[in-house]
N, C-alpha and C. Protein backbone atom coordinates (compact mmCIF):
# COMPACT_ATOMS: atom_id res chain seq x y z
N UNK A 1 -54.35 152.11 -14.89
CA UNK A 1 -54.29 152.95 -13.72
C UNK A 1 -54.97 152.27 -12.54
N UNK A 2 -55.93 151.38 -13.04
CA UNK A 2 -56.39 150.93 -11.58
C UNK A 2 -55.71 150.20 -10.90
N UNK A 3 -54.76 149.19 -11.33
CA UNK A 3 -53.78 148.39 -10.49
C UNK A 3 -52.74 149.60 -9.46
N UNK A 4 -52.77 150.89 -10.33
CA UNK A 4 -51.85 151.40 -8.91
C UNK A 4 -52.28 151.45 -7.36
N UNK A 5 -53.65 151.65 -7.49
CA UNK A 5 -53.85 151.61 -6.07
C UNK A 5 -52.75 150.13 -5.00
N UNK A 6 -52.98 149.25 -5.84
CA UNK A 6 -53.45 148.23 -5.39
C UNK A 6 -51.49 147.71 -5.42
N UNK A 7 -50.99 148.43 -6.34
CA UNK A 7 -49.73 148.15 -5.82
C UNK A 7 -48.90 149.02 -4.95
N UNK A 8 -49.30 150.38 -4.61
CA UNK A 8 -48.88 151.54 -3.38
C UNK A 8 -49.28 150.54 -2.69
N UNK A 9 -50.61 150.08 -2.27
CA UNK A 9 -51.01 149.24 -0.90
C UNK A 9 -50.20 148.66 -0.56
N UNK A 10 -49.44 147.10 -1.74
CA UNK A 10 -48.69 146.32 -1.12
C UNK A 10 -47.41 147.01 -0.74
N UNK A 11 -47.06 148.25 -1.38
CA UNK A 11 -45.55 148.64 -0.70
C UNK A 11 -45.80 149.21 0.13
N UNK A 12 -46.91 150.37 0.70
CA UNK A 12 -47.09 150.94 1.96
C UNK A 12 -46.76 149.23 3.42
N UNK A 13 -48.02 148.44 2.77
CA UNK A 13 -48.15 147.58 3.73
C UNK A 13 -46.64 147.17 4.29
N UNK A 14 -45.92 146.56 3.17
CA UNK A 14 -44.25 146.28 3.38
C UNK A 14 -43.56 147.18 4.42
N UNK A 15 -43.63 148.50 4.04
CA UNK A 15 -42.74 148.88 4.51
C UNK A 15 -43.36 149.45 6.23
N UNK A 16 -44.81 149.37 6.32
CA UNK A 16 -45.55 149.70 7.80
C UNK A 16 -44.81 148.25 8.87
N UNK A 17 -44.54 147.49 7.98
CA UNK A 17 -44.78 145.77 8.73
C UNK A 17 -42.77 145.88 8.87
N UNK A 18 -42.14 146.76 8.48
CA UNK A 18 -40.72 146.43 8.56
C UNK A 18 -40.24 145.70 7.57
N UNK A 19 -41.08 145.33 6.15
CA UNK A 19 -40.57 144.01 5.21
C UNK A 19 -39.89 144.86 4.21
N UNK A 20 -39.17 144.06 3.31
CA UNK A 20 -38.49 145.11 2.42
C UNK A 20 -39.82 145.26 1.41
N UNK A 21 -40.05 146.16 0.67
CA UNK A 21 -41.39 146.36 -0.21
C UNK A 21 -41.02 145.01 -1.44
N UNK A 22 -42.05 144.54 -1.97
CA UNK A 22 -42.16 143.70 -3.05
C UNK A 22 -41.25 144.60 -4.49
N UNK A 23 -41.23 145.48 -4.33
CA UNK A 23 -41.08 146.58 -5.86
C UNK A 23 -39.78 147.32 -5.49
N UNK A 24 -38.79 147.66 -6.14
CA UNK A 24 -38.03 148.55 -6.26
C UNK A 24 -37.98 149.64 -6.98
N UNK A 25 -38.76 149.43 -8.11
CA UNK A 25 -39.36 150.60 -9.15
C UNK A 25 -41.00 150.94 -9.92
N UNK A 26 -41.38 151.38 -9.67
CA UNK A 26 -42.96 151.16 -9.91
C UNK A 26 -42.77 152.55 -11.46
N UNK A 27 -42.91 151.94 -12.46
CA UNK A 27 -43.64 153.37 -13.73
C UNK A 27 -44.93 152.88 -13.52
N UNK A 28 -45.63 154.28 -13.82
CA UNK A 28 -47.38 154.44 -14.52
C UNK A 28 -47.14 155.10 -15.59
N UNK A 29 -47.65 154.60 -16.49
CA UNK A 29 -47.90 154.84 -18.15
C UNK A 29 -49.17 155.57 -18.12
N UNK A 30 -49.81 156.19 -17.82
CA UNK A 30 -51.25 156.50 -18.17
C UNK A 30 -51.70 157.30 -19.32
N UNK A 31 -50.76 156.47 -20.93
CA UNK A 31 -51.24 157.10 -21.37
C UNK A 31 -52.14 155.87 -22.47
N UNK A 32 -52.99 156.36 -23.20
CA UNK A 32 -53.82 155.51 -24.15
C UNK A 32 -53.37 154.51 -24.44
N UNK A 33 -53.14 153.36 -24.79
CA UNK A 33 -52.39 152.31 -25.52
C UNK A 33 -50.75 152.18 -24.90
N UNK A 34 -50.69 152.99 -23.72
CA UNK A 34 -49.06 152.76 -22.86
C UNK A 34 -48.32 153.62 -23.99
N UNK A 35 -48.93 154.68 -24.31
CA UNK A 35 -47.85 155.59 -24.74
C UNK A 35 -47.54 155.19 -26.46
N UNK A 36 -48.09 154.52 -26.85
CA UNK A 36 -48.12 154.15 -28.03
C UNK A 36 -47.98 154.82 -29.52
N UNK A 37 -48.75 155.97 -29.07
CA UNK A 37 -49.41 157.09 -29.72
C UNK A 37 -48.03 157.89 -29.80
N UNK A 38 -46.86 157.44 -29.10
CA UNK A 38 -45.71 158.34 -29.04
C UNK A 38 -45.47 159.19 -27.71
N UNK A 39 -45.27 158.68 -26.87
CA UNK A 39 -44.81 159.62 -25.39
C UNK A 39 -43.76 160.37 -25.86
N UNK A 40 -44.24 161.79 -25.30
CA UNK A 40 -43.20 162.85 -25.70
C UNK A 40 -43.30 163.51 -27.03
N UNK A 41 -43.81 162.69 -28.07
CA UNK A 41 -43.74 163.54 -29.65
C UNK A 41 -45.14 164.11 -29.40
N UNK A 42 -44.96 165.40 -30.34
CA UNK A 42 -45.65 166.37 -30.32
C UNK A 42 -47.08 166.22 -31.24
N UNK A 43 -47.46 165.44 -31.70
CA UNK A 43 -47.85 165.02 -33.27
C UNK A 43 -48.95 164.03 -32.19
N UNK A 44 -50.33 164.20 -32.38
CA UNK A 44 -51.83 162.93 -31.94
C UNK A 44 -52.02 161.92 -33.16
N UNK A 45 -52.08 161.24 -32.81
CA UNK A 45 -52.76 159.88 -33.70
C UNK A 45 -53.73 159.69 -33.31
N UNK A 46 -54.23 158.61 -34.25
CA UNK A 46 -55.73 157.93 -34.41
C UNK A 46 -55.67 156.77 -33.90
N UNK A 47 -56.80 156.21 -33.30
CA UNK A 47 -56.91 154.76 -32.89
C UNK A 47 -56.41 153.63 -33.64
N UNK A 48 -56.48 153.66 -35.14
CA UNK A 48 -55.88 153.10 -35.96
C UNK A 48 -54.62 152.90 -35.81
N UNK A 49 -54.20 153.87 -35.79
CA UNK A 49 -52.17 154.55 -36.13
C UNK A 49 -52.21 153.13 -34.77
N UNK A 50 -52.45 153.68 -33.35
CA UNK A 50 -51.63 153.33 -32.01
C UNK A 50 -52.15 151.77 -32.20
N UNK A 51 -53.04 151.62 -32.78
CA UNK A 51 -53.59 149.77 -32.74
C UNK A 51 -52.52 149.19 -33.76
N UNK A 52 -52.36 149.60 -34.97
CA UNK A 52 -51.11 149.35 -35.49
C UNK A 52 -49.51 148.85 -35.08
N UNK A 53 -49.50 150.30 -34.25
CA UNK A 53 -47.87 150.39 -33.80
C UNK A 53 -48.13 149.62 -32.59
N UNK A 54 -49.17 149.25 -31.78
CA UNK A 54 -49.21 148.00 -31.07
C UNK A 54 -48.56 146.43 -31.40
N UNK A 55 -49.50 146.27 -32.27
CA UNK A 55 -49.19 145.06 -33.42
C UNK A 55 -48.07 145.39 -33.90
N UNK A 56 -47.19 146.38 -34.19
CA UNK A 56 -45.85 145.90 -34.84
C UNK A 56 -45.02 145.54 -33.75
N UNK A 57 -45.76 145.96 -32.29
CA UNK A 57 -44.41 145.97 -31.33
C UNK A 57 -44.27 144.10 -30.95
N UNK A 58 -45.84 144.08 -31.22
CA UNK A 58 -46.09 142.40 -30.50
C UNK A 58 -45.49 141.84 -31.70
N UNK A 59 -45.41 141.71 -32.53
CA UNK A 59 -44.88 141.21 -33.76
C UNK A 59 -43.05 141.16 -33.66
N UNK A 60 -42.79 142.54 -33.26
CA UNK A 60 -40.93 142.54 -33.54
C UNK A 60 -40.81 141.79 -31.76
N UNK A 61 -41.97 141.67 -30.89
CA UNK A 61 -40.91 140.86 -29.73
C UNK A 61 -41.52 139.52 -29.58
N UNK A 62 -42.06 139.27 -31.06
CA UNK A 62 -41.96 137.62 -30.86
C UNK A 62 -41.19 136.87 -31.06
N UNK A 63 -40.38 137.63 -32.43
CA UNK A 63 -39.41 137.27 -33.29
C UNK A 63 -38.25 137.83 -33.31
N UNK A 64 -38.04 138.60 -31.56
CA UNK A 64 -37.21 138.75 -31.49
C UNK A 64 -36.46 137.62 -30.61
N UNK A 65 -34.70 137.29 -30.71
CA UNK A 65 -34.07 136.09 -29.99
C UNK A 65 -33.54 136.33 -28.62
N UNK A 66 -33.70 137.57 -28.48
CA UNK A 66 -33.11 138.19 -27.11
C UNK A 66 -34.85 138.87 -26.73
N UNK A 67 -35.12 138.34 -25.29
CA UNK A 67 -36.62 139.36 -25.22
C UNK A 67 -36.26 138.96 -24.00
N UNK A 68 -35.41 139.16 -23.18
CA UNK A 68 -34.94 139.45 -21.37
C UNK A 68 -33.87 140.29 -21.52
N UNK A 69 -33.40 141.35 -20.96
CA UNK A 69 -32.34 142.25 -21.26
C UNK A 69 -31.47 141.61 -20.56
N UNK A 70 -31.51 140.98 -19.12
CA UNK A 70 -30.65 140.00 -18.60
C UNK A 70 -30.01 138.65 -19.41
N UNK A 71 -30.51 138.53 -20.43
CA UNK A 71 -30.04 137.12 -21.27
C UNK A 71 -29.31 138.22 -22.43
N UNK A 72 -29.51 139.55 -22.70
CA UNK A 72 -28.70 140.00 -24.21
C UNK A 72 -27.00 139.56 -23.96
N UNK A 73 -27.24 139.39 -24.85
CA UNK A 73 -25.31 139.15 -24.97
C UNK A 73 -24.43 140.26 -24.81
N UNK A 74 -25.23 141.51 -25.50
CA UNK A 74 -24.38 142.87 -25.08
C UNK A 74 -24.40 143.17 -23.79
N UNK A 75 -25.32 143.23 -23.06
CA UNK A 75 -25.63 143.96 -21.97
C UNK A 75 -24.50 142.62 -20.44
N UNK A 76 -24.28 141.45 -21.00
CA UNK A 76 -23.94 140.42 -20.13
C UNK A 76 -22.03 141.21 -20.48
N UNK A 77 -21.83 141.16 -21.50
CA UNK A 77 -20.93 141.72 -22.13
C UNK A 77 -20.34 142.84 -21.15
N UNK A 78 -21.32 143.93 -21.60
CA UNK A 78 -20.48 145.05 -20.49
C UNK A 78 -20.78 145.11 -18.68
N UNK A 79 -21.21 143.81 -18.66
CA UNK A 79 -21.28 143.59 -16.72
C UNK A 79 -19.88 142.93 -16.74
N UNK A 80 -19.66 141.96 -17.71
CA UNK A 80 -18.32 141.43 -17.50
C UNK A 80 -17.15 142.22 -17.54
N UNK A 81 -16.90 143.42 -19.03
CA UNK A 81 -16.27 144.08 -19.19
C UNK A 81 -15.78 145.33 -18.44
N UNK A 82 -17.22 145.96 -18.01
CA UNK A 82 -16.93 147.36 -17.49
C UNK A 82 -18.05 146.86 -15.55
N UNK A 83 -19.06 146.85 -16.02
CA UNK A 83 -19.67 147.18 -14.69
C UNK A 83 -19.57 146.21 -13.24
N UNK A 84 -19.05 145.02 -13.45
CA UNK A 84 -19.30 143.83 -12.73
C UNK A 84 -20.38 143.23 -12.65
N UNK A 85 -20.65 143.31 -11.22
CA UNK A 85 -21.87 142.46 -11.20
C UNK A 85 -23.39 143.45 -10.65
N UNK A 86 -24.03 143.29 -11.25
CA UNK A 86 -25.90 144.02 -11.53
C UNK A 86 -25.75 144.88 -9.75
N UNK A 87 -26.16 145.82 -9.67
CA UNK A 87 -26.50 146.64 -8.72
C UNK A 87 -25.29 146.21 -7.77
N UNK A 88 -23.79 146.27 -8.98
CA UNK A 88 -22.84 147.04 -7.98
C UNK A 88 -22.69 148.47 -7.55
N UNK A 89 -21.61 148.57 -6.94
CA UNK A 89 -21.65 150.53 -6.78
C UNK A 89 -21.55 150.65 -8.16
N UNK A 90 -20.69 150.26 -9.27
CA UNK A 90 -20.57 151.08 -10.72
C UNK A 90 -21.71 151.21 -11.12
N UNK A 91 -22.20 150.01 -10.94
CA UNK A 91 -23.85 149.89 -12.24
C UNK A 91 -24.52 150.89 -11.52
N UNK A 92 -24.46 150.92 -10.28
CA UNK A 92 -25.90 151.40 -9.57
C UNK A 92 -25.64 152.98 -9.78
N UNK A 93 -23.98 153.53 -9.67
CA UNK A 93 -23.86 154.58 -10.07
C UNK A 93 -23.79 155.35 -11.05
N UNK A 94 -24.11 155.05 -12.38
CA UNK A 94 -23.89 155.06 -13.75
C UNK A 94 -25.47 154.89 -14.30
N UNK A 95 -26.06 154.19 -13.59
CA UNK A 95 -27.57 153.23 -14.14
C UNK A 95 -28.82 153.42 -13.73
N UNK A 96 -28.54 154.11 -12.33
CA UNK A 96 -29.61 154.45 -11.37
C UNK A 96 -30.21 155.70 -11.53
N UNK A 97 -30.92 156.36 -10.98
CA UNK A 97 -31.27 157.54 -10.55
C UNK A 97 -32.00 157.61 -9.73
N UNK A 98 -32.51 158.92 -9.05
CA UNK A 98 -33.39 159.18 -8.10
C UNK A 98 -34.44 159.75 -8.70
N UNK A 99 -35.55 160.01 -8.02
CA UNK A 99 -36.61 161.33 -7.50
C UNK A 99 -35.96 162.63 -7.43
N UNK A 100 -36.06 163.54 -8.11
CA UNK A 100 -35.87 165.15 -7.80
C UNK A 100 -36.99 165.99 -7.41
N UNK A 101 -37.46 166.51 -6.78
CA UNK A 101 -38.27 167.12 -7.08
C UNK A 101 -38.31 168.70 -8.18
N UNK A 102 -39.40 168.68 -8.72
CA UNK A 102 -38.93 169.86 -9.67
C UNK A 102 -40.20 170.75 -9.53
N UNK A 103 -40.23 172.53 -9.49
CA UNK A 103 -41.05 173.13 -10.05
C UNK A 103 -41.76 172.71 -11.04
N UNK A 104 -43.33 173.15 -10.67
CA UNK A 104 -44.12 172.70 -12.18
C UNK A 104 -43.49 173.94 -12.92
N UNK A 105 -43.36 173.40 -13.87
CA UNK A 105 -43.10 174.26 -14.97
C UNK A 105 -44.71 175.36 -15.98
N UNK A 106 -44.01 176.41 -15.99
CA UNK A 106 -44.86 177.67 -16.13
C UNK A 106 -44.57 178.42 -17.63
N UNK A 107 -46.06 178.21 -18.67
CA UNK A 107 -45.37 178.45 -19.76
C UNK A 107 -45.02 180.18 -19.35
């Protein structure tokens, strides 16, 4: 969490100065171990469990042969097949999304 400050700055600064911002998409994870523990499932773990499922993740993307989604063969596959080329209108319309704003939700 502390790097967000520090990356709003550089896109505020960008876009005060007229530059295009450095970032097109910024996530914050703020959760323990980046969500490790399971973002979204209902169920807490132990420091153990999320240090674990850390290590299996660093483990399956060492040894994995594809670790750029731009180099997978599938994904090059359906730019050729269906979408064209990366942040055409198809991709961008199919791939993208916005900001909504939403009511907080009220149990």
């Amino acid at each position: 969490m502390a790097n967000v400050t520090t990356l709003m700055e550089e896109v505020r600064t960008a876009r005060d100065e007229g530059r295009e911002p450095p970032y097109h998409f910024i996530e914050v994870m703020a959760c323990k171990g980046g969500c490790i523990g399971g973002g979204g499932q209902p169920y807490h773990t132990d420091e153990e469990v999320r240090r674990k499922r850390v290590a299996g993740i660093y483990t399956d993307d060492e040894k994995s042969t594809v670790r750029c989604s731009h180099q997978n063969p599938e994904i090059i596959q359906i730019y050729k097949d269906y979408l064209g080329e990366p942040l055409s209108h198809k991709s961008h319309a199919l791939l993208h999304t916005e900001y909504q704003s939403r009511p907080l939700y009220q149990k």
